[in-house]
C-alpha atoms as a PDB file:
ATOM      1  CA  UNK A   1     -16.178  10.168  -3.594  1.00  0.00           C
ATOM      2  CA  UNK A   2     -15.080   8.168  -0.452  1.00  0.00           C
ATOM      3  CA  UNK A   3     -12.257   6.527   0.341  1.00  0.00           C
ATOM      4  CA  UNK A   4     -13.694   3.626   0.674  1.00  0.00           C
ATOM      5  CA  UNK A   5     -15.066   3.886  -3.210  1.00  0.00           C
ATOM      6  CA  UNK A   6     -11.470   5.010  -4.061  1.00  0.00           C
ATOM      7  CA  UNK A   7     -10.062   1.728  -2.377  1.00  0.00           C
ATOM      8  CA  UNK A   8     -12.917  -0.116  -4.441  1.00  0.00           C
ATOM      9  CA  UNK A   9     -11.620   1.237  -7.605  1.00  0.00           C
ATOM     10  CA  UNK A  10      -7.656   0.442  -6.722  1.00  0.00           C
ATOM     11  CA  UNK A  11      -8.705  -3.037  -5.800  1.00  0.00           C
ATOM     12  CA  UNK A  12     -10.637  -3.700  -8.768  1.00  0.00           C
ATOM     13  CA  UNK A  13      -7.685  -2.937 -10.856  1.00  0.00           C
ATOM     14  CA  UNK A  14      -5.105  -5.107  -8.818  1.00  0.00           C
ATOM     15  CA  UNK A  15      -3.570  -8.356 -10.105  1.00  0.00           C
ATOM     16  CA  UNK A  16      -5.115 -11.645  -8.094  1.00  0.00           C
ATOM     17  CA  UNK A  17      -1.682 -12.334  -7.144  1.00  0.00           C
ATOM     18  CA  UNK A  18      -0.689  -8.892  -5.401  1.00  0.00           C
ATOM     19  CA  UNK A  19      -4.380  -9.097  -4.167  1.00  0.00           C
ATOM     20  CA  UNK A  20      -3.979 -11.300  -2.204  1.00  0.00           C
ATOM     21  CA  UNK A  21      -0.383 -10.365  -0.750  1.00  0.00           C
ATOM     22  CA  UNK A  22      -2.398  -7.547   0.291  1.00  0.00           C
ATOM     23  CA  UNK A  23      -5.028  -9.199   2.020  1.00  0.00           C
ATOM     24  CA  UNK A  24      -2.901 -11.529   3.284  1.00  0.00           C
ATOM     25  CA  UNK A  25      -0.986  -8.530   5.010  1.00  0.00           C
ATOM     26  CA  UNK A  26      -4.155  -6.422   6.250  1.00  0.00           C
ATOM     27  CA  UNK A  27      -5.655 -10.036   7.841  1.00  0.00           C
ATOM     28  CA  UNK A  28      -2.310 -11.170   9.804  1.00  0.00           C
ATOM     29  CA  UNK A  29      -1.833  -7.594  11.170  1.00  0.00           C
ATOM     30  CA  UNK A  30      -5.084  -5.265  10.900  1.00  0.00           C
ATOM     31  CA  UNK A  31      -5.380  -2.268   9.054  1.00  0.00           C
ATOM     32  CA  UNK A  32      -7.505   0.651   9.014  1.00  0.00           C
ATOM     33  CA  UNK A  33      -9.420   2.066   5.921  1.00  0.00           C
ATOM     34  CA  UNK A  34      -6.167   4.331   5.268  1.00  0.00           C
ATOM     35  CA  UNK A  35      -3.936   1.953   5.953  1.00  0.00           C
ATOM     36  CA  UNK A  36      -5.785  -0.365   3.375  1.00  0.00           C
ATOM     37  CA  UNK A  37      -5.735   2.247   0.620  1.00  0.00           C
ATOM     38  CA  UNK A  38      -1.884   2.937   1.402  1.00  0.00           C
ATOM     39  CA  UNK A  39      -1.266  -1.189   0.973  1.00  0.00           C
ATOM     40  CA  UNK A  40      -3.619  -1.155  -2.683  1.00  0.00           C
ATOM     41  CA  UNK A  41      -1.369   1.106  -4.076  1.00  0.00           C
ATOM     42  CA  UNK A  42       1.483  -0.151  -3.019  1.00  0.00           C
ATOM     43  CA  UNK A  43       0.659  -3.164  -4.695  1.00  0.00           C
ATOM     44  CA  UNK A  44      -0.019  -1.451  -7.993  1.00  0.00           C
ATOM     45  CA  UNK A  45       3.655   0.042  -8.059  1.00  0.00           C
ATOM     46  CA  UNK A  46       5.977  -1.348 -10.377  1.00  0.00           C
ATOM     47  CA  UNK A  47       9.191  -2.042  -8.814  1.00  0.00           C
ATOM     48  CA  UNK A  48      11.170   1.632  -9.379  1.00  0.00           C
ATOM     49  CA  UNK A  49       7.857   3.075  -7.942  1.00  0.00           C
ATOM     50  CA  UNK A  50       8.346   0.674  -5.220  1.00  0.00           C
ATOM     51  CA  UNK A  51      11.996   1.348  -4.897  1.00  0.00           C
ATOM     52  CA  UNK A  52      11.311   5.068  -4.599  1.00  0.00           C
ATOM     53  CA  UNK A  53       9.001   4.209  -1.841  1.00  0.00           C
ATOM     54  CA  UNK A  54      11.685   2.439  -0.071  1.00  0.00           C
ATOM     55  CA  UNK A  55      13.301   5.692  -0.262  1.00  0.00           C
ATOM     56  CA  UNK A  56      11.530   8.069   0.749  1.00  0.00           C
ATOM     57  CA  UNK A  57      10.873   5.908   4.023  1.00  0.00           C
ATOM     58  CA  UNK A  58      14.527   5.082   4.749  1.00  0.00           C
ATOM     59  CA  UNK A  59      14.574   8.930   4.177  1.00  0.00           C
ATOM     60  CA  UNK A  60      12.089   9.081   6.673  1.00  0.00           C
ATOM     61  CA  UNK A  61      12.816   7.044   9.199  1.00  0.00           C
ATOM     62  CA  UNK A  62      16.593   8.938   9.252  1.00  0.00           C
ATOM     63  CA  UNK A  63      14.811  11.958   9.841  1.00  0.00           C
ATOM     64  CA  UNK A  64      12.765  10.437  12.661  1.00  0.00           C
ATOM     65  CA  UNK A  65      16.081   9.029  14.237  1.00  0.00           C
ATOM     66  CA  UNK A  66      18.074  12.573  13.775  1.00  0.00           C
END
């Protein structure tokens, strides 16, 4: 399996709405086929997934800063 048929298979199961957030975002700034698959599940969080995500980068981007 591919990534690309993984990203298939996320999209697929996304609401219209956060669909086309997602789009939205990948068209006004690029992405690549990672990136893409990062953004789709994203969108399928709910919002403590979401929240977590948040995070874990704030985590990250202290660590980067440190």
């Amino acid at each position: 399996m591919t990534l690309n048929d993984l990203l298939a298979d996320v999209l697929d199961q996304l609401p219209k709405d956060r669909r086309k957030a997602m789009d939205a975002m990948t068209e006004k700034f690029g992405a690549s086929d990672t990136f893409r698959f990062t953004l789709a599940l994203l969108a399928g969080c709910d919002s403590r997934e979401r929240r977590l995500v948040r995070m874990m980068l704030n985590e990250i981007e202290q660590l980067d800063i440190g």
